[in-house]
N, C-alpha and C. Protein backbone atom coordinates (compact mmCIF):
# COMPACT_ATOMS: atom_id res chain seq x y z
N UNK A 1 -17.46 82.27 -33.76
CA UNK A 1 -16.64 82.09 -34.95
C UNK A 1 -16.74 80.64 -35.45
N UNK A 2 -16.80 79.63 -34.69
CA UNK A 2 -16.84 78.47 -35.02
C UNK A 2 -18.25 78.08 -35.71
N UNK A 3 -19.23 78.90 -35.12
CA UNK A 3 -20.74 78.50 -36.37
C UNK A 3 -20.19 78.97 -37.43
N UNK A 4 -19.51 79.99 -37.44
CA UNK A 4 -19.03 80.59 -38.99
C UNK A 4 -18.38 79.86 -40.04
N UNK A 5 -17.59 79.04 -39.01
CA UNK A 5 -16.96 77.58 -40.21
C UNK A 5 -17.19 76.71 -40.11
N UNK A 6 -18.04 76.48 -39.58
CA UNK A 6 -19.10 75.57 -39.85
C UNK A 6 -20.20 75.28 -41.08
N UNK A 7 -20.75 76.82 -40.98
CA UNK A 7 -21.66 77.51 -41.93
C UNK A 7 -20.75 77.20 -43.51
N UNK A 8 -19.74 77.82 -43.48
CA UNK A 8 -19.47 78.46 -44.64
C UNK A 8 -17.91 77.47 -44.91
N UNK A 9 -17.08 76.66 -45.68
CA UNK A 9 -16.29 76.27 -45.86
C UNK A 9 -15.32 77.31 -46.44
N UNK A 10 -13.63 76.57 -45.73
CA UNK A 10 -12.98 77.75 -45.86
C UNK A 10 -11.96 76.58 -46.07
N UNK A 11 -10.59 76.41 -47.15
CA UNK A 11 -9.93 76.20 -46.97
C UNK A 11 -8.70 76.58 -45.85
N UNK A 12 -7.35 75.96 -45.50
CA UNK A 12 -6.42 76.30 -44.92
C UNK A 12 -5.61 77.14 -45.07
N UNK A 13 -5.74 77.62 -46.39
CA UNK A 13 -4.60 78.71 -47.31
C UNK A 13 -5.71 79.88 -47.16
N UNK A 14 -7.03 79.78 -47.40
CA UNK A 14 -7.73 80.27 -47.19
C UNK A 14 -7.58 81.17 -45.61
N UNK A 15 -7.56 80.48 -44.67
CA UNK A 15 -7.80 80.75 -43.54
C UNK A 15 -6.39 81.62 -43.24
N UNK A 16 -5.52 81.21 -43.26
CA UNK A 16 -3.64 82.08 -43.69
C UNK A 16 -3.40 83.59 -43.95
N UNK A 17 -4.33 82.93 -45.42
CA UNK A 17 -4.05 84.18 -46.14
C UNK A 17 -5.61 85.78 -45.90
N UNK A 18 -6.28 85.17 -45.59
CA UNK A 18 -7.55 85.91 -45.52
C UNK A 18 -8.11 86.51 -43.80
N UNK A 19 -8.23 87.71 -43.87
CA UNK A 19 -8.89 88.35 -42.43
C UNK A 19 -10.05 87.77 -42.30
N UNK A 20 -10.66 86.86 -41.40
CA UNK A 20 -12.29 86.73 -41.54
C UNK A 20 -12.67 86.58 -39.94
N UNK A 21 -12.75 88.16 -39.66
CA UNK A 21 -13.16 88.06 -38.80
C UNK A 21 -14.37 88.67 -38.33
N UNK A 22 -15.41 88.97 -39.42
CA UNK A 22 -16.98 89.16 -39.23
C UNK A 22 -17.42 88.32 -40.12
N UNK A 23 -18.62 88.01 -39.86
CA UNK A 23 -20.08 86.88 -40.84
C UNK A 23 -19.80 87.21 -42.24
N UNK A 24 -19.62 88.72 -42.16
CA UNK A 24 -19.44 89.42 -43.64
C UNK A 24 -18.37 89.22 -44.70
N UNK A 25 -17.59 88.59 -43.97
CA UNK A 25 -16.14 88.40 -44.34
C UNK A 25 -16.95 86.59 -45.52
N UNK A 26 -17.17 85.87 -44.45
CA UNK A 26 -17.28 84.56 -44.75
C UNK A 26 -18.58 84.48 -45.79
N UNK A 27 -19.53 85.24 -45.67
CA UNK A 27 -20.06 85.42 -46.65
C UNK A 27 -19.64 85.88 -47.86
N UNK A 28 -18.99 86.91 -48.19
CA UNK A 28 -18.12 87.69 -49.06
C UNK A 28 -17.29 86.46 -49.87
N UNK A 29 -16.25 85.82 -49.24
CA UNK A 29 -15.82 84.49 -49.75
C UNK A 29 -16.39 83.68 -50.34
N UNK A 30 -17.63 83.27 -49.65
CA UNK A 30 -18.60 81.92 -50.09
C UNK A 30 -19.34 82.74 -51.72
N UNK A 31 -19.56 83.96 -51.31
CA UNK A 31 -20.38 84.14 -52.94
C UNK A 31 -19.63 84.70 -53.94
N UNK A 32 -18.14 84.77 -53.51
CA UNK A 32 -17.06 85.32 -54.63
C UNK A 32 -16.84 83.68 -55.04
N UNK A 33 -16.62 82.81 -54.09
CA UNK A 33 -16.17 81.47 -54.75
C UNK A 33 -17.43 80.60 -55.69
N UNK A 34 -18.39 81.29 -55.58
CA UNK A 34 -19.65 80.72 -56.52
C UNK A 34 -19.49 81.34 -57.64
N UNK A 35 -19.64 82.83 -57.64
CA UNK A 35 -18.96 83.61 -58.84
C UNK A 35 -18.06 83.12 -59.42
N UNK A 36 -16.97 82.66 -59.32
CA UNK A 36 -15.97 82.35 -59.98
C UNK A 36 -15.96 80.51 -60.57
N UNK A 37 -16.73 80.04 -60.38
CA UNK A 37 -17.34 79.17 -60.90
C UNK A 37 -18.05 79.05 -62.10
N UNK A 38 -18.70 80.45 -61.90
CA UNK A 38 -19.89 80.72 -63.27
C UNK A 38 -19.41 81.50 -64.52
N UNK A 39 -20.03 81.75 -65.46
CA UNK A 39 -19.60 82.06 -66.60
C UNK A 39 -18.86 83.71 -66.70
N UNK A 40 -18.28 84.49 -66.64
CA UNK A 40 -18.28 86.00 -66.41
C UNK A 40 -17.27 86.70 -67.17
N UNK A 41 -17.91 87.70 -67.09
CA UNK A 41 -17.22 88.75 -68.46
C UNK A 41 -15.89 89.09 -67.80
N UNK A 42 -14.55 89.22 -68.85
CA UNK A 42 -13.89 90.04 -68.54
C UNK A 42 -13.57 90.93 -67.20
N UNK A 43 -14.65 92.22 -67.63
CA UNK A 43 -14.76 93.13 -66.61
C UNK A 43 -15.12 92.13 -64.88
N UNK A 44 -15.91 91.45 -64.70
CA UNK A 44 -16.62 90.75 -64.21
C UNK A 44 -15.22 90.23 -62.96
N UNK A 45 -14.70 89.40 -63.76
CA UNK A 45 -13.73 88.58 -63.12
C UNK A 45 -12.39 89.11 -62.45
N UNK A 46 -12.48 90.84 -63.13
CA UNK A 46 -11.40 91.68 -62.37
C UNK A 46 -11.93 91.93 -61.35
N UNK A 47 -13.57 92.31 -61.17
CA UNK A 47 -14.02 92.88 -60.20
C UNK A 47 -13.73 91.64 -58.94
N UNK A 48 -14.01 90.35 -59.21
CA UNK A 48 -14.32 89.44 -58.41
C UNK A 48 -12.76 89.28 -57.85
N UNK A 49 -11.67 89.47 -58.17
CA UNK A 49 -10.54 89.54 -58.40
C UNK A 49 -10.17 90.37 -57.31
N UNK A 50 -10.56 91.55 -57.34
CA UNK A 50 -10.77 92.88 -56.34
C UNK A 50 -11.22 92.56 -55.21
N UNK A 51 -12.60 92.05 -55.46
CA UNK A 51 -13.19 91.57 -53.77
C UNK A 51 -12.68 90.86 -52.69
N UNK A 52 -11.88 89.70 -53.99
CA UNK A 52 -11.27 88.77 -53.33
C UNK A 52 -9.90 89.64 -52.46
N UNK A 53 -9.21 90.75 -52.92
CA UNK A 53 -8.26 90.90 -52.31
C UNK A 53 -8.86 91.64 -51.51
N UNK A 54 -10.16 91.73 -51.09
CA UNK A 54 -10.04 93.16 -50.19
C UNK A 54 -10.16 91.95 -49.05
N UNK A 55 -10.41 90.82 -48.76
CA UNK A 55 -10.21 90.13 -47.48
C UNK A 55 -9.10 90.04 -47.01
N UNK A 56 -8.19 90.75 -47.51
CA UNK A 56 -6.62 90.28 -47.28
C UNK A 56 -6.20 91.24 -46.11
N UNK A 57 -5.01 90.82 -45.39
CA UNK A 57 -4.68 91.92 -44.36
C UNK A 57 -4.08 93.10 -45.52
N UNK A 58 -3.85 92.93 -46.40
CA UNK A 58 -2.91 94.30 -47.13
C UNK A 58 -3.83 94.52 -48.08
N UNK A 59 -5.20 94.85 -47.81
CA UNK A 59 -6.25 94.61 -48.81
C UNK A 59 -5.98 96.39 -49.66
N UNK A 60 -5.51 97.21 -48.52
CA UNK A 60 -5.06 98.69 -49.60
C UNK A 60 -3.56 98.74 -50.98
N UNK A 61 -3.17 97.72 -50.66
CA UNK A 61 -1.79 97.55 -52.01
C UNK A 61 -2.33 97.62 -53.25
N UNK A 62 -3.74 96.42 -53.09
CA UNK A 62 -4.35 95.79 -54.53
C UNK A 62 -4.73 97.08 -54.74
N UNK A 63 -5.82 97.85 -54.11
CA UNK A 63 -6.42 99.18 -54.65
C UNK A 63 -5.57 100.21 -55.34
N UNK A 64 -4.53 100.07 -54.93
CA UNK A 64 -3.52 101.06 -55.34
C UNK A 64 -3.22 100.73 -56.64
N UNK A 65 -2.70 99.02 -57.07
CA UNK A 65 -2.48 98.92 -57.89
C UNK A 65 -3.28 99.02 -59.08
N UNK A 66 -4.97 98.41 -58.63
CA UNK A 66 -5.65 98.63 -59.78
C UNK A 66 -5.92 100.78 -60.19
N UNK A 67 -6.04 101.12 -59.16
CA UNK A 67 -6.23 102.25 -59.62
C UNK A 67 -5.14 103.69 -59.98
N UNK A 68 -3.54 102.69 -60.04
CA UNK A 68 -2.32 102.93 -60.91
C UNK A 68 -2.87 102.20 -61.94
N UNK A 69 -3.05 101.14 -62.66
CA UNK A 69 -3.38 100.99 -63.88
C UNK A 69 -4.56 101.93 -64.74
N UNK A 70 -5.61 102.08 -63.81
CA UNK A 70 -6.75 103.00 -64.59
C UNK A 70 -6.40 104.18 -64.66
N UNK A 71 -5.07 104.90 -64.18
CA UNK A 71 -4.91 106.25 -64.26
C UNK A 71 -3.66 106.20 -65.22
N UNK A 72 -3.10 105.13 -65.39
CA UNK A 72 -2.40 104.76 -66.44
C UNK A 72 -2.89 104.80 -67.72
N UNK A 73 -3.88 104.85 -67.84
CA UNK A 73 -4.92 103.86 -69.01
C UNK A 73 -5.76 105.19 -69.47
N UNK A 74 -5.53 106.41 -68.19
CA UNK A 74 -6.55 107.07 -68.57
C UNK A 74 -5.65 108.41 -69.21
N UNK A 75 -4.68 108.38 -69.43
CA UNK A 75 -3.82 109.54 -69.08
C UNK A 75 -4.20 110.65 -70.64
């Protein structure tokens, strides 16, 4: 675990709030936080938005919520 943060920078709030406990995890972070740097659509930035919560320990709430809004939206 420690090459892992080594490798990949992680803030402290970061580390709190976020499960990272495979490579996949810390990767997932490192190229959502480049993404969100760069220029991106709308759609784009919900998605990145999404990813970001799925590192979370309650990563099934967010799903729920986005997909109460799209069935909202779709009715």
């Amino acid at each position: 675990m420690k090459k892992l943060t080594k490798e990949y920078s992680i803030t402290k709030s970061e580390k709190k709030k976020y499960v990272m406990s495979t490579s996949e995890d810390y990767e997932i972070l490192q190229k959502v936080k480049k993404l969100e740097k760069r220029e991106l659509t709308k759609d784009d930035k919900i998605l990145i938005k999404l990813v970001r919560t799925q590192l979370e320990r309650e990563w099934r709430k967010h799903l729920i919520i986005v997909l109460n809004k799209i069935l909202r939206k779709t009715k």
